[in-house]
PDB file of N, CA and C in Angstrom:
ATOM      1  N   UNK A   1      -9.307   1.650   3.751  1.00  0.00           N
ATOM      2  CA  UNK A   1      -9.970   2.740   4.421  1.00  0.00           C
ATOM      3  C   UNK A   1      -9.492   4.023   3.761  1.00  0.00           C
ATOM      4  N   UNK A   2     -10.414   5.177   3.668  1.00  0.00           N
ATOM      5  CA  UNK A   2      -9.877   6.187   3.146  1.00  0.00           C
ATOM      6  C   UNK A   2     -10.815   7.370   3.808  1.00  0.00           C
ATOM      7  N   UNK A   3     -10.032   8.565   3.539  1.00  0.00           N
ATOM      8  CA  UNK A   3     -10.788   9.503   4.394  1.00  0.00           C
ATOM      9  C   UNK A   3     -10.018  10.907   4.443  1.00  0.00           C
ATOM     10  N   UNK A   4     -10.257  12.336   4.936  1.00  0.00           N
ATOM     11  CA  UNK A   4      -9.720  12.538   5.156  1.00  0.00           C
ATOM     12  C   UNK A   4      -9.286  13.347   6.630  1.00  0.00           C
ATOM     13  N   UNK A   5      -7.824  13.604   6.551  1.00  0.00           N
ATOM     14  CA  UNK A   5      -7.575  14.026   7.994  1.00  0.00           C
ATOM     15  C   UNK A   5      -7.833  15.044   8.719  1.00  0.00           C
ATOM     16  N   UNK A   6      -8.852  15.970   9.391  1.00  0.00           N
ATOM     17  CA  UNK A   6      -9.476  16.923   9.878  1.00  0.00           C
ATOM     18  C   UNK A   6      -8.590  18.176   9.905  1.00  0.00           C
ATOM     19  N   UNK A   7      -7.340  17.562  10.816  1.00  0.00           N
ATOM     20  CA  UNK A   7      -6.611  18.700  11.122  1.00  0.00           C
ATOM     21  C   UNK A   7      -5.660  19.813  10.033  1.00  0.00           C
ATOM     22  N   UNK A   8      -6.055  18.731   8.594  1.00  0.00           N
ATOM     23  CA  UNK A   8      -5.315  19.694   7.619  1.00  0.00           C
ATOM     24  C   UNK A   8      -5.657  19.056   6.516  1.00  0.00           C
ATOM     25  N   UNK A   9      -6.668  18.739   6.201  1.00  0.00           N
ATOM     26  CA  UNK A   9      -7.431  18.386   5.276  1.00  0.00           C
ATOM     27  C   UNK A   9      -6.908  17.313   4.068  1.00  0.00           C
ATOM     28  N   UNK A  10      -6.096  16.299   4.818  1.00  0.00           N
ATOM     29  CA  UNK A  10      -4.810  15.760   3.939  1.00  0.00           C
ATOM     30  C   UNK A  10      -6.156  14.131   3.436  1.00  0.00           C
ATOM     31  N   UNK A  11      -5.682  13.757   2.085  1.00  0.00           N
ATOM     32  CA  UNK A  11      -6.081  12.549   1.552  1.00  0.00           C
ATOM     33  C   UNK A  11      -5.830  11.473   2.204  1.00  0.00           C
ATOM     34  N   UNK A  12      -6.821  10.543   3.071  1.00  0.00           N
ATOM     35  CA  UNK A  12      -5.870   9.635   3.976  1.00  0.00           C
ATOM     36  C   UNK A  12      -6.206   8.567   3.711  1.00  0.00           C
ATOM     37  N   UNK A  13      -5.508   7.389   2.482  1.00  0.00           N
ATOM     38  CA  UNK A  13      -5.739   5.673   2.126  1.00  0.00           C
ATOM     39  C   UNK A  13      -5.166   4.328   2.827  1.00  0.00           C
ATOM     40  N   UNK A  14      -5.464   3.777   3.559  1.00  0.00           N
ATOM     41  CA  UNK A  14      -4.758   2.493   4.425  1.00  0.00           C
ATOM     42  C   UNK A  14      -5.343   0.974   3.814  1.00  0.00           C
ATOM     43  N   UNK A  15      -4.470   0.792   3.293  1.00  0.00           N
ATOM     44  CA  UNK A  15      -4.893  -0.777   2.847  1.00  0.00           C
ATOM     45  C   UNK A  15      -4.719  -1.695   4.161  1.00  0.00           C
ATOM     46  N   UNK A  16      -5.821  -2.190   4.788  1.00  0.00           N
ATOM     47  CA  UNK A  16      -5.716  -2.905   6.297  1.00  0.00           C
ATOM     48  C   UNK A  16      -5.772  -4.352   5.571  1.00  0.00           C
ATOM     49  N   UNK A  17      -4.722  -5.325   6.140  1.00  0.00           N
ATOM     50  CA  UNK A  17      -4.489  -6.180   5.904  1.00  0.00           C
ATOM     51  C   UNK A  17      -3.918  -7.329   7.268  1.00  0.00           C
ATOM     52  N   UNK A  18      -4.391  -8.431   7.222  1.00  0.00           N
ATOM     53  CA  UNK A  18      -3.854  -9.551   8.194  1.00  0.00           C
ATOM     54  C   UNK A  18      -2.413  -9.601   8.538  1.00  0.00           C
ATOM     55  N   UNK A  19      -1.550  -9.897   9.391  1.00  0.00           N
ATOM     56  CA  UNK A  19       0.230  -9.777   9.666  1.00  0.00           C
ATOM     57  C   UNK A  19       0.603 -10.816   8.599  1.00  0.00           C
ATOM     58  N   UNK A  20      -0.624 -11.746   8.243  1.00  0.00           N
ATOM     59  CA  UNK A  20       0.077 -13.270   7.392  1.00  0.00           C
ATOM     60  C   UNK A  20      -0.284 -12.473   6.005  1.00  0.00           C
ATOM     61  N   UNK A  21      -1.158 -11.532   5.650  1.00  0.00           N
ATOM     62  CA  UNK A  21      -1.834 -11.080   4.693  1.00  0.00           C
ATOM     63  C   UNK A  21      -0.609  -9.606   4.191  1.00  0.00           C
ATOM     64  N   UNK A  22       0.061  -9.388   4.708  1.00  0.00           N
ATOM     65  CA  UNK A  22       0.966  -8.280   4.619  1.00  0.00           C
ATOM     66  C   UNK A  22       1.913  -8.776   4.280  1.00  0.00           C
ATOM     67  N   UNK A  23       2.277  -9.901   4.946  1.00  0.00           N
ATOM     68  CA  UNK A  23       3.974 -10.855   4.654  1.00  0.00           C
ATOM     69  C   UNK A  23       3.556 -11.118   3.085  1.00  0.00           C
ATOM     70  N   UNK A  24       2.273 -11.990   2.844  1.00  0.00           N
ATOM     71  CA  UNK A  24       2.483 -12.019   1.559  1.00  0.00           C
ATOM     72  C   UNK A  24       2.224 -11.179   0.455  1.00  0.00           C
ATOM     73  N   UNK A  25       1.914  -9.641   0.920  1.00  0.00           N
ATOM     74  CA  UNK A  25       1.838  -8.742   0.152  1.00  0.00           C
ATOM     75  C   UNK A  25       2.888  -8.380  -0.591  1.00  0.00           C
ATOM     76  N   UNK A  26       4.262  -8.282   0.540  1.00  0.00           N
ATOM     77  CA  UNK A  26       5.179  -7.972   0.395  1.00  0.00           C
ATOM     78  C   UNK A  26       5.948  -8.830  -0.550  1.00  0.00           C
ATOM     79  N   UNK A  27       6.019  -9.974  -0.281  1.00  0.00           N
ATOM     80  CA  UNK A  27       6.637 -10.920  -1.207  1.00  0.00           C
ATOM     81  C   UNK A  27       5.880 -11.070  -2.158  1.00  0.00           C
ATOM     82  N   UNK A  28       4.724 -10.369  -2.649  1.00  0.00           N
ATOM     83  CA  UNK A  28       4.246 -10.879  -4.176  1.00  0.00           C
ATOM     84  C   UNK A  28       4.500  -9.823  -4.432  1.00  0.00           C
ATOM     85  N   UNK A  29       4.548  -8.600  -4.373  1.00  0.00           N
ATOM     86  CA  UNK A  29       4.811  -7.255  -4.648  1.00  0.00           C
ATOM     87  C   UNK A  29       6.831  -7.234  -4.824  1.00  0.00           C
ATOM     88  N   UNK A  30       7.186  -7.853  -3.918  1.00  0.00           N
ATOM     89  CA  UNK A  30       8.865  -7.853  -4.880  1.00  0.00           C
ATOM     90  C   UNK A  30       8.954  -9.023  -6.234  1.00  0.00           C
ATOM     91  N   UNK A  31       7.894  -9.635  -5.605  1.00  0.00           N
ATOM     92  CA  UNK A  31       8.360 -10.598  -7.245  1.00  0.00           C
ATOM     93  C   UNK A  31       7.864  -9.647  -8.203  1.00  0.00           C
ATOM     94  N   UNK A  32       6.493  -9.121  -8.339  1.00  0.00           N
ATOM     95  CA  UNK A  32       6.200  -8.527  -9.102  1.00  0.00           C
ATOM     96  C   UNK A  32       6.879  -7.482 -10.076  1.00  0.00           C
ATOM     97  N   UNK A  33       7.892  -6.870  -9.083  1.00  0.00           N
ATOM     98  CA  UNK A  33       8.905  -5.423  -9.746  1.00  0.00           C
ATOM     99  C   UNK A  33      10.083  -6.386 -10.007  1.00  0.00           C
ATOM    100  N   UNK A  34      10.344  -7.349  -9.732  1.00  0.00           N
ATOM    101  CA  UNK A  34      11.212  -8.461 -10.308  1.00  0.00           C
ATOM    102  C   UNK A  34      10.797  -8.724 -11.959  1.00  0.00           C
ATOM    103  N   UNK A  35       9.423  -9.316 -11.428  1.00  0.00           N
ATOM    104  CA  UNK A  35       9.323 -10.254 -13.171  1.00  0.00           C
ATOM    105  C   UNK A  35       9.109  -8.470 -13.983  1.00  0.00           C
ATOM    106  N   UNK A  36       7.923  -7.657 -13.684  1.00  0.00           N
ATOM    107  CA  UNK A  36       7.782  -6.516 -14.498  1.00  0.00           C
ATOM    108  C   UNK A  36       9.364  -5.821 -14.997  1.00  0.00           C
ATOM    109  N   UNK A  37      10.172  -5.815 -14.297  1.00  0.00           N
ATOM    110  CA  UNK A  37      11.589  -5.349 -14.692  1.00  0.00           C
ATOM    111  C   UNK A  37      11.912  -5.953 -16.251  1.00  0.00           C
ATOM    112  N   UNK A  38      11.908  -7.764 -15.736  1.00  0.00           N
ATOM    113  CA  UNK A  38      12.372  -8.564 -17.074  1.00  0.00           C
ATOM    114  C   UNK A  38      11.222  -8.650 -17.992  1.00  0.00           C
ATOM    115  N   UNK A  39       9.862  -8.287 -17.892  1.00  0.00           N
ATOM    116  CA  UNK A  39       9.076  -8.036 -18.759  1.00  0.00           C
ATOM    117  C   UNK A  39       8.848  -9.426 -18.943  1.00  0.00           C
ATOM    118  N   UNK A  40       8.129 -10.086 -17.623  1.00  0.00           N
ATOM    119  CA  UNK A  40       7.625 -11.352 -17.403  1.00  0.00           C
ATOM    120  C   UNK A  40       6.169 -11.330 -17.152  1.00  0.00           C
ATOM    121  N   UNK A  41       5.338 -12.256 -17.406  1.00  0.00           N
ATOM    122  CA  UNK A  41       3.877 -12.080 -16.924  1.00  0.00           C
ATOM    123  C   UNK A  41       4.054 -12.090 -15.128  1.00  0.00           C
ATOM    124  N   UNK A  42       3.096 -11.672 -14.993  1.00  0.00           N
ATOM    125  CA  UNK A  42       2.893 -11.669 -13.024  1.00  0.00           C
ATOM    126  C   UNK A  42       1.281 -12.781 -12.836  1.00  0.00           C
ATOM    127  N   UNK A  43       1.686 -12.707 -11.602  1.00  0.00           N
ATOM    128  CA  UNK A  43      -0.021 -13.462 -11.615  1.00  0.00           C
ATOM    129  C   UNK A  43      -0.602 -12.374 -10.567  1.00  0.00           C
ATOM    130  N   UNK A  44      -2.054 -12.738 -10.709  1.00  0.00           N
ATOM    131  CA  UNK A  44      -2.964 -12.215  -9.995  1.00  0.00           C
ATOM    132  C   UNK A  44      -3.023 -11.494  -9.071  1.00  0.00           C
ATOM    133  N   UNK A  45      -2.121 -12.239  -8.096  1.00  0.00           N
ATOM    134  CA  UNK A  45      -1.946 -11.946  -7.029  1.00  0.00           C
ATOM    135  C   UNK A  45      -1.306 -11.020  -6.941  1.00  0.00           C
ATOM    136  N   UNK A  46       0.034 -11.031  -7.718  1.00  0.00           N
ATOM    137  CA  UNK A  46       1.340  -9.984  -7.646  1.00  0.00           C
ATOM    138  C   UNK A  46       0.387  -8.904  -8.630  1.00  0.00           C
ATOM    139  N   UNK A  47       0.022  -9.135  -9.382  1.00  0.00           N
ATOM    140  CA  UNK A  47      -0.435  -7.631 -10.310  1.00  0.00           C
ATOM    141  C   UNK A  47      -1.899  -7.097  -9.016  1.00  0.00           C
ATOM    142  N   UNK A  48      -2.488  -7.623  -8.266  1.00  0.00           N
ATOM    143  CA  UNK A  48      -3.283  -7.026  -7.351  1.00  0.00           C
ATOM    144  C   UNK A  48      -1.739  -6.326  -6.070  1.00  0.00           C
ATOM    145  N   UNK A  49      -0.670  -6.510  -5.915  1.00  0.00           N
ATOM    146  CA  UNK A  49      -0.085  -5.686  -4.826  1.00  0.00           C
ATOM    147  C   UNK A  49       0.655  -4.876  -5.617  1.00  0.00           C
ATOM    148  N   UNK A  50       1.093  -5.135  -6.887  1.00  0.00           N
ATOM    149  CA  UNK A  50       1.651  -4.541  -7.205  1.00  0.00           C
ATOM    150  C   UNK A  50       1.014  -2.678  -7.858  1.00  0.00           C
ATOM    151  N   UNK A  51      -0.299  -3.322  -7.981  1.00  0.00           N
ATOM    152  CA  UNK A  51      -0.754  -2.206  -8.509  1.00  0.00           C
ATOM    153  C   UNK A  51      -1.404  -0.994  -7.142  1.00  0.00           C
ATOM    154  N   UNK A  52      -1.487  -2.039  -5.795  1.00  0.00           N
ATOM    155  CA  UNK A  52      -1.744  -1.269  -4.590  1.00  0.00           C
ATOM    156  C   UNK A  52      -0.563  -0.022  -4.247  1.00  0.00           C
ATOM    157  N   UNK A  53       0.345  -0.991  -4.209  1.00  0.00           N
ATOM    158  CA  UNK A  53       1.673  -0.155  -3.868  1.00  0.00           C
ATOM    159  C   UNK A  53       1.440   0.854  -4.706  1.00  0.00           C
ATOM    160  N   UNK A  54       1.317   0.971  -6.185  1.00  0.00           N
ATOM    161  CA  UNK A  54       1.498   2.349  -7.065  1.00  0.00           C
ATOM    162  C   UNK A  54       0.458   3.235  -6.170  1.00  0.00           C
ATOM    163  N   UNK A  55      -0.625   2.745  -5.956  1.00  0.00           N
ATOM    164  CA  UNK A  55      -1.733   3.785  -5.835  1.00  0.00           C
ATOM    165  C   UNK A  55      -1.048   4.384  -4.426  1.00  0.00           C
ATOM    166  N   UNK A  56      -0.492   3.715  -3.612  1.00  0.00           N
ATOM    167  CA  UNK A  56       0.049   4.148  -2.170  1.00  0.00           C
ATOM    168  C   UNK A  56       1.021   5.248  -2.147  1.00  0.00           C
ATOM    169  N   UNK A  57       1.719   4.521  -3.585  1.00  0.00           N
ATOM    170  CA  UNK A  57       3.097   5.867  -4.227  1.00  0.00           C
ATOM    171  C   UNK A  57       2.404   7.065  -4.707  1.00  0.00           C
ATOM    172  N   UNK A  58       1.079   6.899  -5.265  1.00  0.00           N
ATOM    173  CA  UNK A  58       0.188   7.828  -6.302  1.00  0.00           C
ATOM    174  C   UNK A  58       0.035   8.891  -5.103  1.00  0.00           C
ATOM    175  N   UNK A  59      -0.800   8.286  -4.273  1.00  0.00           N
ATOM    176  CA  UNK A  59      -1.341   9.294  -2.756  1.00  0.00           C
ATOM    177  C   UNK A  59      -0.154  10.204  -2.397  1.00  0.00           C
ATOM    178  N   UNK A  60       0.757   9.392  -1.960  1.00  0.00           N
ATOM    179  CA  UNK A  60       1.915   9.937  -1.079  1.00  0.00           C
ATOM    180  C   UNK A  60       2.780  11.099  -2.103  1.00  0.00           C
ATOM    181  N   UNK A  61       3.157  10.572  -3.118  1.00  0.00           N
ATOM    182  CA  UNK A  61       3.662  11.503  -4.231  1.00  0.00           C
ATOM    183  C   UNK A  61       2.840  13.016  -4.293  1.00  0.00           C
ATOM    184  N   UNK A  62       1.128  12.741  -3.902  1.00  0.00           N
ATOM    185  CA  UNK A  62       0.341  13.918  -4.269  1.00  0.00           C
ATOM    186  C   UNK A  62       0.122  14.704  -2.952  1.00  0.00           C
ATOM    187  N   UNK A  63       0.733  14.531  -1.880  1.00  0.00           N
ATOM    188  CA  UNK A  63       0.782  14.508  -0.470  1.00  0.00           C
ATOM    189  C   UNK A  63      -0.066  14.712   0.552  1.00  0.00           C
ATOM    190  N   UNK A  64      -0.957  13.333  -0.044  1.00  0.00           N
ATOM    191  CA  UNK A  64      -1.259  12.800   0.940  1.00  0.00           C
ATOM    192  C   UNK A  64      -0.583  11.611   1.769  1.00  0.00           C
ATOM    193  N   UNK A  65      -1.694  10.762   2.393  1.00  0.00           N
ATOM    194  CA  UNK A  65      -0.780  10.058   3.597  1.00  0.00           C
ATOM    195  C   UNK A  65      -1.690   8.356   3.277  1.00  0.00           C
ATOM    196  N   UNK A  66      -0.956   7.870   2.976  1.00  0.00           N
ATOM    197  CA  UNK A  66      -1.116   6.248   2.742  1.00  0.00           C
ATOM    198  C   UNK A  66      -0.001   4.879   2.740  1.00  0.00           C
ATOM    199  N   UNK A  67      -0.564   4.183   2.998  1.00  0.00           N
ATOM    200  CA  UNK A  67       0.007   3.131   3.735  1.00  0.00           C
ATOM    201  C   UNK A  67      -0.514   1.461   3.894  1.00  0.00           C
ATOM    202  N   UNK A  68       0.173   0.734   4.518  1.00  0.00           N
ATOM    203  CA  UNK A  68      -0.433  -0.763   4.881  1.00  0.00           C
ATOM    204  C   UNK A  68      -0.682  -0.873   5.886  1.00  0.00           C
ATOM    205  N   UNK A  69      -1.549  -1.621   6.573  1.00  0.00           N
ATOM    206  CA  UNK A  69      -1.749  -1.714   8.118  1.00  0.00           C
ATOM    207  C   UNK A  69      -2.164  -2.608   8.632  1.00  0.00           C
ATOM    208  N   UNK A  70      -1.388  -3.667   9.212  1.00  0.00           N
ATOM    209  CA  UNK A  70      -1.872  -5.229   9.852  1.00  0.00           C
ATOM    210  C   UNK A  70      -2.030  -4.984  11.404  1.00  0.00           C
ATOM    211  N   UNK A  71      -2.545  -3.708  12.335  1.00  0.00           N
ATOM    212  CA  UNK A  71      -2.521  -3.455  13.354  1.00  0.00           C
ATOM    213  C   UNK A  71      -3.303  -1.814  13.374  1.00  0.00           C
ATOM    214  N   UNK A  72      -3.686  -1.491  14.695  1.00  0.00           N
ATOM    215  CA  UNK A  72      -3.942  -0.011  14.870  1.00  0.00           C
ATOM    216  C   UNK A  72      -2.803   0.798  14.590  1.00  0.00           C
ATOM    217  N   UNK A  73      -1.744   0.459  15.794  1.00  0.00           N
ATOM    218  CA  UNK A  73      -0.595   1.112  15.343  1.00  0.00           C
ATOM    219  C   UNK A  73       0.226   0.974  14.235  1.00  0.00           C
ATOM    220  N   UNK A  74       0.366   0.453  12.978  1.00  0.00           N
ATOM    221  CA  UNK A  74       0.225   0.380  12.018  1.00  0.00           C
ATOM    222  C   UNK A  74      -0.242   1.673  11.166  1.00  0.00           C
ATOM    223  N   UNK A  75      -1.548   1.400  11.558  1.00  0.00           N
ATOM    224  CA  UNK A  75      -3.006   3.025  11.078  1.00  0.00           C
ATOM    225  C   UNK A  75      -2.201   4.190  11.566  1.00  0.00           C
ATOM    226  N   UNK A  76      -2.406   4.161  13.065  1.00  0.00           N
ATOM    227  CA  UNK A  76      -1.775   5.224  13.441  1.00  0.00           C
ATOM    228  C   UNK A  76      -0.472   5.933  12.704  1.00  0.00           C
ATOM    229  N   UNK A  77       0.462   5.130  12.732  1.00  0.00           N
ATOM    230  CA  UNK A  77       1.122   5.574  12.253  1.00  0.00           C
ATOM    231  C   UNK A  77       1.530   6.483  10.713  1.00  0.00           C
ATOM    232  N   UNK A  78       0.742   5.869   9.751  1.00  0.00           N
ATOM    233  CA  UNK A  78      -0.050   6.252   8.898  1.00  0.00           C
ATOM    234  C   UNK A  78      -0.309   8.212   8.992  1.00  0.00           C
ATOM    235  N   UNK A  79      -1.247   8.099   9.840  1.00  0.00           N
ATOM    236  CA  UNK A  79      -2.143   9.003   9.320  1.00  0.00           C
ATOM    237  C   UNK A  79      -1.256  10.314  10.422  1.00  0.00           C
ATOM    238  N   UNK A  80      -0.516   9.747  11.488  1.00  0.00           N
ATOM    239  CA  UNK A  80       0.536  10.946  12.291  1.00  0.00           C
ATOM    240  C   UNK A  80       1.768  11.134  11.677  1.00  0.00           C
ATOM    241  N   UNK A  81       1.910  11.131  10.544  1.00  0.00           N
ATOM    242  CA  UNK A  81       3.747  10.737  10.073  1.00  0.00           C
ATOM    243  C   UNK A  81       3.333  12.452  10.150  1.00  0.00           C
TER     244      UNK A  81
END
């Protein structure tokens, strides 16, 4: 989801994802900065979270407000930090 936030015109990206769909985000996304460290191939999977996370770092770095979200409050939280 992306959009932005009314009250101050901020960039707002939420990758909404399942609670089982987040667990394994997370764990393909640390292998990923694992093998990329030793300059290992990744698979699919890990080079699809791994490259989410950057864009999440990309947003937030440019300050806006982005995040993961397996729930509303999740979102919420997100877009009130």
């Amino acid at each position: 989801m992306i959009g932005i936030r009314k009250s101050d015109g901020k960039f707002v990206a939420i990758e909404v994802k399942t609670i089982d769909g987040l667990k394994r985000h997370y764990r393909d996304l640390e292998i990923a900065k694992a093998k990329h460290a030793r300059g290992e191939r990744i698979s699919v999977a890990q080079r699809r979270a791994l490259e989410q996370w950057m864009f999440v770092r990309l947003v937030v770095d440019s300050g806006g407000l982005a995040g993961f979200a397996a729930s509303e409050y999740d979102a919420e939280r997100i877009v009130w930090i």
